[in-house]
Protein backbone atom coordinates (compact mmCIF):
# COMPACT_ATOMS: atom_id res chain seq x y z
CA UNK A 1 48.80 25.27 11.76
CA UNK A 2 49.13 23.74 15.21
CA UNK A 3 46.75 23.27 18.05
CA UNK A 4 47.58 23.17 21.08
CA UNK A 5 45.32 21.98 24.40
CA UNK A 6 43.81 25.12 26.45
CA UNK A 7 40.61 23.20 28.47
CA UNK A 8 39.27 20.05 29.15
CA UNK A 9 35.25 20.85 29.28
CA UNK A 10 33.93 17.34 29.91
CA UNK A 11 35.55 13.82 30.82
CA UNK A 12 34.15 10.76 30.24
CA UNK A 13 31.51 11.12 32.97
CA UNK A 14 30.38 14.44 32.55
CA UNK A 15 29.50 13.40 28.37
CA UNK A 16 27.95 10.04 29.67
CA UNK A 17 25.64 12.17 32.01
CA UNK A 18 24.81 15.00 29.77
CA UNK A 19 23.97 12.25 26.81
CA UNK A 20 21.72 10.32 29.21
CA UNK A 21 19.89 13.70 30.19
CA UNK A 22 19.83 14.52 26.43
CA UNK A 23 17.97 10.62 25.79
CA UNK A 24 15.50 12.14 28.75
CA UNK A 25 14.91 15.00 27.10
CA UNK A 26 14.03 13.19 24.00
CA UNK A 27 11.30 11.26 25.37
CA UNK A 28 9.53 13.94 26.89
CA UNK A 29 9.38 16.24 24.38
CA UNK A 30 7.97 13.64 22.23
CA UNK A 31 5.63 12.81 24.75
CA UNK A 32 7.22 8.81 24.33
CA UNK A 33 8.75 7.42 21.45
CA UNK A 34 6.45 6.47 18.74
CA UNK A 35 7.64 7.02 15.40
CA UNK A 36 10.61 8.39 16.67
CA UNK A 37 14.01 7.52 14.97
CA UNK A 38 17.75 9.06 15.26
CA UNK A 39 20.10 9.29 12.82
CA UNK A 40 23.78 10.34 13.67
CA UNK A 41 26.68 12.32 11.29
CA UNK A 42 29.24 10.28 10.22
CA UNK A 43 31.32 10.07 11.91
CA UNK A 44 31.31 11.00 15.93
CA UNK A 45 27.38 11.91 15.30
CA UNK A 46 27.01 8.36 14.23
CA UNK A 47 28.73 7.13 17.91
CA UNK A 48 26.36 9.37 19.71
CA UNK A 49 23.48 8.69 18.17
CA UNK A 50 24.14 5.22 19.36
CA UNK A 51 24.63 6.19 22.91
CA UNK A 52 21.64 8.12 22.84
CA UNK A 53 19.50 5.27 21.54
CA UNK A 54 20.87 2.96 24.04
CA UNK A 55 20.14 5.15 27.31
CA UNK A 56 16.42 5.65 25.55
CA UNK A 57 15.93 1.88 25.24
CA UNK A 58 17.37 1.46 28.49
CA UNK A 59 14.56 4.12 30.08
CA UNK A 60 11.65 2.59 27.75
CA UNK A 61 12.45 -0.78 26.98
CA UNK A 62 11.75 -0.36 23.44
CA UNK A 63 14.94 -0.24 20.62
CA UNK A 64 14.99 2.73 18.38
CA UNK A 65 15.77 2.44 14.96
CA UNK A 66 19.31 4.14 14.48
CA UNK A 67 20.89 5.75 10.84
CA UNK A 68 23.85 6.94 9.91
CA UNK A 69 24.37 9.80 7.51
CA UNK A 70 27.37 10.62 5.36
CA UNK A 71 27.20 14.31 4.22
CA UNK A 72 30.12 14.51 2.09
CA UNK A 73 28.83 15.19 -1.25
CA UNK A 74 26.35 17.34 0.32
CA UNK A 75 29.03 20.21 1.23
CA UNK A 76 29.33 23.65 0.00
CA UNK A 77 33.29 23.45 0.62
CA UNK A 78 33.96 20.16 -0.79
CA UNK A 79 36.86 20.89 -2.81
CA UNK A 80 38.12 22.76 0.28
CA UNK A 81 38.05 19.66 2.35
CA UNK A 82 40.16 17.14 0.13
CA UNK A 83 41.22 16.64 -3.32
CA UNK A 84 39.79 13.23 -3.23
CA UNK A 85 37.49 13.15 -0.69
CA UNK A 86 36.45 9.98 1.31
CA UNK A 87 32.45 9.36 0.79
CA UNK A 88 31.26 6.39 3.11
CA UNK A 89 27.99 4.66 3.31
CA UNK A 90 24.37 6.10 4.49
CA UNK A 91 23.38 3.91 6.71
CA UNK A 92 19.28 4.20 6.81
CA UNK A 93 17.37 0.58 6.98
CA UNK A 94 13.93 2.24 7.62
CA UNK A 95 11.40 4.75 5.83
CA UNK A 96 11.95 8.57 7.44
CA UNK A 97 8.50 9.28 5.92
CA UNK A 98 6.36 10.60 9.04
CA UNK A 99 8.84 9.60 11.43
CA UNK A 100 10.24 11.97 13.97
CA UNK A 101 13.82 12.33 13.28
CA UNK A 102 16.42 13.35 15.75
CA UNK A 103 19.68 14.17 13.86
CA UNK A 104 22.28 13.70 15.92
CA UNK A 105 25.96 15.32 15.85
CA UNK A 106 28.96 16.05 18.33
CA UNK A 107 29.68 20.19 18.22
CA UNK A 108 27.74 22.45 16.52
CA UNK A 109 29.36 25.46 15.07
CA UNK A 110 28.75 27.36 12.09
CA UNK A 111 25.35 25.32 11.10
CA UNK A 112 26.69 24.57 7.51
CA UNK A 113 27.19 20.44 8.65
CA UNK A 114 23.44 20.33 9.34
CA UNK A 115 22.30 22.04 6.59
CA UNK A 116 24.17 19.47 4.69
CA UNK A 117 22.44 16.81 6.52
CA UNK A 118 19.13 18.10 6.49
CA UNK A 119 19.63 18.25 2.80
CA UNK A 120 20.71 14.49 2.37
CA UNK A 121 17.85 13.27 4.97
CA UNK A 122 15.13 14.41 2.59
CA UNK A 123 16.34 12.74 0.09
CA UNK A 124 15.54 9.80 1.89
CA UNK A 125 11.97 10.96 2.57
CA UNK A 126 9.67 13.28 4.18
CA UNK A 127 9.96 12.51 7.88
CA UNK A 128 7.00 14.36 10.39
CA UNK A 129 9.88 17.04 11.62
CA UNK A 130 13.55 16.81 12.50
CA UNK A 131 15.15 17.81 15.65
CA UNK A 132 18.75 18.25 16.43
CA UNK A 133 20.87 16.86 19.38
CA UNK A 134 24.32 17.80 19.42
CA UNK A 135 26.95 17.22 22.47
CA UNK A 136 28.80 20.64 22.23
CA UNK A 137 27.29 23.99 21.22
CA UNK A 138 30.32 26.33 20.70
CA UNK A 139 28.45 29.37 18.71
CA UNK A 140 29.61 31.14 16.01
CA UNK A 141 26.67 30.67 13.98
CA UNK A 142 26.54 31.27 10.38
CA UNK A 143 23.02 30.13 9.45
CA UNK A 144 19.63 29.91 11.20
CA UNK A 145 20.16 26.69 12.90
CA UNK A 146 19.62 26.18 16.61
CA UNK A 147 20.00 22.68 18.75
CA UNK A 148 16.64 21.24 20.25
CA UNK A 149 18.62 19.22 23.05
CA UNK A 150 22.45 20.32 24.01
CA UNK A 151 24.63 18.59 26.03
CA UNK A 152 26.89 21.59 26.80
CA UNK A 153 26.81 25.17 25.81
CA UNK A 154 30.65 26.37 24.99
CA UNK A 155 31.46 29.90 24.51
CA UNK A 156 34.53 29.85 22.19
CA UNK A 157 36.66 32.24 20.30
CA UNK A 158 36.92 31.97 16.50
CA UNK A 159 40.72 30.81 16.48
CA UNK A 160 39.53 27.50 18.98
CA UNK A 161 38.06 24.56 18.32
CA UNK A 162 36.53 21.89 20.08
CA UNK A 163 37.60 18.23 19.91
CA UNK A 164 34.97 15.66 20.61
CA UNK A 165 37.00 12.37 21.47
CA UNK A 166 35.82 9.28 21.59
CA UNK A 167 36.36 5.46 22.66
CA UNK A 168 34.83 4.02 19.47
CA UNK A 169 37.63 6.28 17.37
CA UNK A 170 40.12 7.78 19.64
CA UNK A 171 40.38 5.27 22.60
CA UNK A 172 39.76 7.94 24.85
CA UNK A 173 36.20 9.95 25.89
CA UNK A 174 36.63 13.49 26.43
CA UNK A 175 35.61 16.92 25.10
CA UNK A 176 38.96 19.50 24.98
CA UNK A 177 38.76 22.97 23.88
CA UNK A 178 41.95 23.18 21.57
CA UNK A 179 43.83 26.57 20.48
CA UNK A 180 46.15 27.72 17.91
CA UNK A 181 49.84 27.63 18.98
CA UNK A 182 52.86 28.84 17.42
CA UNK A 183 54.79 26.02 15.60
């Protein structure tokens, strides 16, 4: 199956922006950042959650402890994704337990890549609550799981997908909405 490019929905400025409001956003619903911690997806979650933490040190002068969180033997379609599938390191240094947790990924689709997560953070402890920031909403929904902070809200159709691409892995920042073409 081929995809072809049909949109490009943010450049480099437009994500820089909309993850600097989303570090805002943080902060004020949290009334500050005490106890507060992020975590990112492997892998572009990871990036972000990075970005995010930097803008909120940047705005309170105070570092945030950062996580990253591999999912992969927390799927339901494991077998689905690879014979052999690549598992990589959770990177958590610091006790979740009572801390406010904001999990951290780049598009948010069916739900079933947080529920994964969610699953593997608790394993890790019983933090006070966990939000969810993600850079792309694009719908399609298959369980009960809603974004707390959104960079951008995407309508898509089912046969689309949306790219998240950045420096850190793709040498270029940009969000494209990619479609199925013929081969």
């Amino acid at each position: 199956m081929t995809f072809r490019e049909k949109a490009k929905i943010m450049d480099k400025e437009a994500m820089e922006r909309a993850i600097k409001r989303i570090a805002h956003e943080i902060i004020e619903r949290n009334k500050g950042i005490q106890d507060l911690a992020i975590v990112g997806i492997r892998n572009r979650g990871a990036y972000l959650a990075e970005r995010v933490a930097a803008f909120i040190e940047d705005i309170e002068s105070i570092k945030v402890p950062v996580g990253i969180l591999d999912i992969t033997l927390y799927r339901d379609d494991l077998t689905a994704v690879a014979e052999q599938p690549q598992v990589h390191k959770t990177e958590i240094s610091f006790d979740i337990t009572d801390k406010k947790i904001i999990l951290v990924d780049d598009v948010l689709y069916t739900g079933r890549t947080i529920r994964c997560a969610l699953d593997a953070l608790v394993d890790f402890g019983r933090p006070k609550y966990i939000q969810l920031a993600v850079l792309v909403d694009r719908g399609h929904r298959e369980l009960p799981i809603r974004a707390d902070y959104i960079g951008k809200n995407v309508p898509t159709a089912l046969k689309e997908t949306v790219q998240v691409l950045l420096r850190e892995v793709d040498k270029k920042e940009e969000v494209v909405i990619l479609e199925q073409g013929d081969a």
